[in-house]
C-alpha atoms as a PDB file:
ATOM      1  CA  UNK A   1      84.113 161.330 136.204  1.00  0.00           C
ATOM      2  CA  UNK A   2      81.996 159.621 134.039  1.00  0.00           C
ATOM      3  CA  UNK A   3      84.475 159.318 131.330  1.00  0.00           C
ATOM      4  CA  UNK A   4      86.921 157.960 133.478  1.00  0.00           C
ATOM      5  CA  UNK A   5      83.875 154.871 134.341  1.00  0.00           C
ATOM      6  CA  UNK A   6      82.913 154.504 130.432  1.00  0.00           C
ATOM      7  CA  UNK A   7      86.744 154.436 129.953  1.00  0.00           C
ATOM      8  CA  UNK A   8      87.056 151.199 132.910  1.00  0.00           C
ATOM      9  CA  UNK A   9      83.991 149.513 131.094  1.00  0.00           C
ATOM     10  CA  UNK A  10      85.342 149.776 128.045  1.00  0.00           C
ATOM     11  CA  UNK A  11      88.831 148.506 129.247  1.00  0.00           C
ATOM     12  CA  UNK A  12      87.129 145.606 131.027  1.00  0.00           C
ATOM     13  CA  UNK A  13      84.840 144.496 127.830  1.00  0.00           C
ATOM     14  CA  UNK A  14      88.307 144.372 126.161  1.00  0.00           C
ATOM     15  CA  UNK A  15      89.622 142.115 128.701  1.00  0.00           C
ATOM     16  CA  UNK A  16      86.793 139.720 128.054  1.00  0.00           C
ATOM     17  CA  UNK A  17      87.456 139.462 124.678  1.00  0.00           C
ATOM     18  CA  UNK A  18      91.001 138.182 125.435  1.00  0.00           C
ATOM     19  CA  UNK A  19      91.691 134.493 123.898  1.00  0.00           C
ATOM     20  CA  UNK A  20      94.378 132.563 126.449  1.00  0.00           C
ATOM     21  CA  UNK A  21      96.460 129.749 125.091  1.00  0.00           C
ATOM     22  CA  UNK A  22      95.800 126.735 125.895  1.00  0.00           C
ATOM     23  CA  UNK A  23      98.383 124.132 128.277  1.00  0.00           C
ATOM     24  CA  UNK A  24      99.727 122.344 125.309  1.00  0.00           C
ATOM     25  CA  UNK A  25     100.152 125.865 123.054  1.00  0.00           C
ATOM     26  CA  UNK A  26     102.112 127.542 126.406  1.00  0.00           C
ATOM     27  CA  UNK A  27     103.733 124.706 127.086  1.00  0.00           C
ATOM     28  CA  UNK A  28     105.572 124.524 123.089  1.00  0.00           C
ATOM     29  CA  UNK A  29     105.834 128.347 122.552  1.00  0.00           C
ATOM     30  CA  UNK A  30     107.698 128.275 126.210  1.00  0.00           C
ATOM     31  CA  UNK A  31     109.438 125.251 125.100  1.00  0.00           C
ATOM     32  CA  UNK A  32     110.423 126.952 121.797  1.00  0.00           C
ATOM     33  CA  UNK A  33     111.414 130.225 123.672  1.00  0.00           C
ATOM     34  CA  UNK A  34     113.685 128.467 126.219  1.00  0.00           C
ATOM     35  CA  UNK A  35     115.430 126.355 123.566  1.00  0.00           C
ATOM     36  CA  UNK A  36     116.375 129.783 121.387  1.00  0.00           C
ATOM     37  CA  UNK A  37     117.202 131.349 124.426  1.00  0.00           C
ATOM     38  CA  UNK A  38     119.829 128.488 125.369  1.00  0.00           C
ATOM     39  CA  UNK A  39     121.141 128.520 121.868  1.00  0.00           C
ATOM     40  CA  UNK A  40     121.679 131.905 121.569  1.00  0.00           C
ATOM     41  CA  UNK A  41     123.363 131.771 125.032  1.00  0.00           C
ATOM     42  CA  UNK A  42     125.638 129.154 124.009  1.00  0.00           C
ATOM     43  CA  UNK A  43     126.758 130.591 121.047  1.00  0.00           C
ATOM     44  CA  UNK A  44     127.625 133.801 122.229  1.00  0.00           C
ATOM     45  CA  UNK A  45     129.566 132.493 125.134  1.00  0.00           C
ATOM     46  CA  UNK A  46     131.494 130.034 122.725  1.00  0.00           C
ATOM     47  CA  UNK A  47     132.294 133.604 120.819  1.00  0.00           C
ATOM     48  CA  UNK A  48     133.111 135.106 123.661  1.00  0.00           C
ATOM     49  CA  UNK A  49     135.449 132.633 124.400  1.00  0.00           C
ATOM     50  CA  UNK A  50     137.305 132.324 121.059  1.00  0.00           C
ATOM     51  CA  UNK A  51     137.370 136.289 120.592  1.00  0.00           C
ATOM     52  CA  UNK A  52     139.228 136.675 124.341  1.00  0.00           C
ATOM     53  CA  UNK A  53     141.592 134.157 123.569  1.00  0.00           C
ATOM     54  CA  UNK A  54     142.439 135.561 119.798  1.00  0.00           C
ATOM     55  CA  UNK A  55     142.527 139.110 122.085  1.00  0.00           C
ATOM     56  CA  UNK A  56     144.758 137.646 124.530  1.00  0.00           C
ATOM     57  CA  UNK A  57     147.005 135.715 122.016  1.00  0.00           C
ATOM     58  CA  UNK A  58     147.623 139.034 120.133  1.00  0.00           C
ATOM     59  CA  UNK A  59     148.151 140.865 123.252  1.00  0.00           C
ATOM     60  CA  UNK A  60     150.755 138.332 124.422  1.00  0.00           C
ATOM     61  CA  UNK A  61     152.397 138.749 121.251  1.00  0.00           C
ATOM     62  CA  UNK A  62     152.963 142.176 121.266  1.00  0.00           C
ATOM     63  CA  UNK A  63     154.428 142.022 124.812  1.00  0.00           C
ATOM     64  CA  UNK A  64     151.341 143.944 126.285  1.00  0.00           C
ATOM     65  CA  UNK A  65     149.636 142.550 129.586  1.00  0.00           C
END
């Protein structure tokens, strides 16, 4: 039992020691985040979109669908 308390102590020292951003520093990496994640969005939906329509020329083509 007592290693289980040493073990909380120890986990709650660590916690102390934690550094937070600040505002501004959240604020641009969330800002960076977001715009990657909208660019990479975008660009696989604009491949997504070119690929089905090669895939559903060539399908057309061959008589199949």
């Amino acid at each position: 039992m007592e290693k289980l308390r040493k073990f909380f102590r120890e986990v709650i020292a660590e916690g102390k020691k934690i550094s937070w951003p600040s505002r501004k520093e959240l604020f641009t990496s969330f800002s960076v985040v977001l715009v990657i994640l909208v660019v990479t969005g975008l660009y696989f939906f604009i491949l997504d979109f070119i690929f089905s329509g090669v895939v559903t020329a060539i399908f057309k083509a061959l008589g199949i669908g």
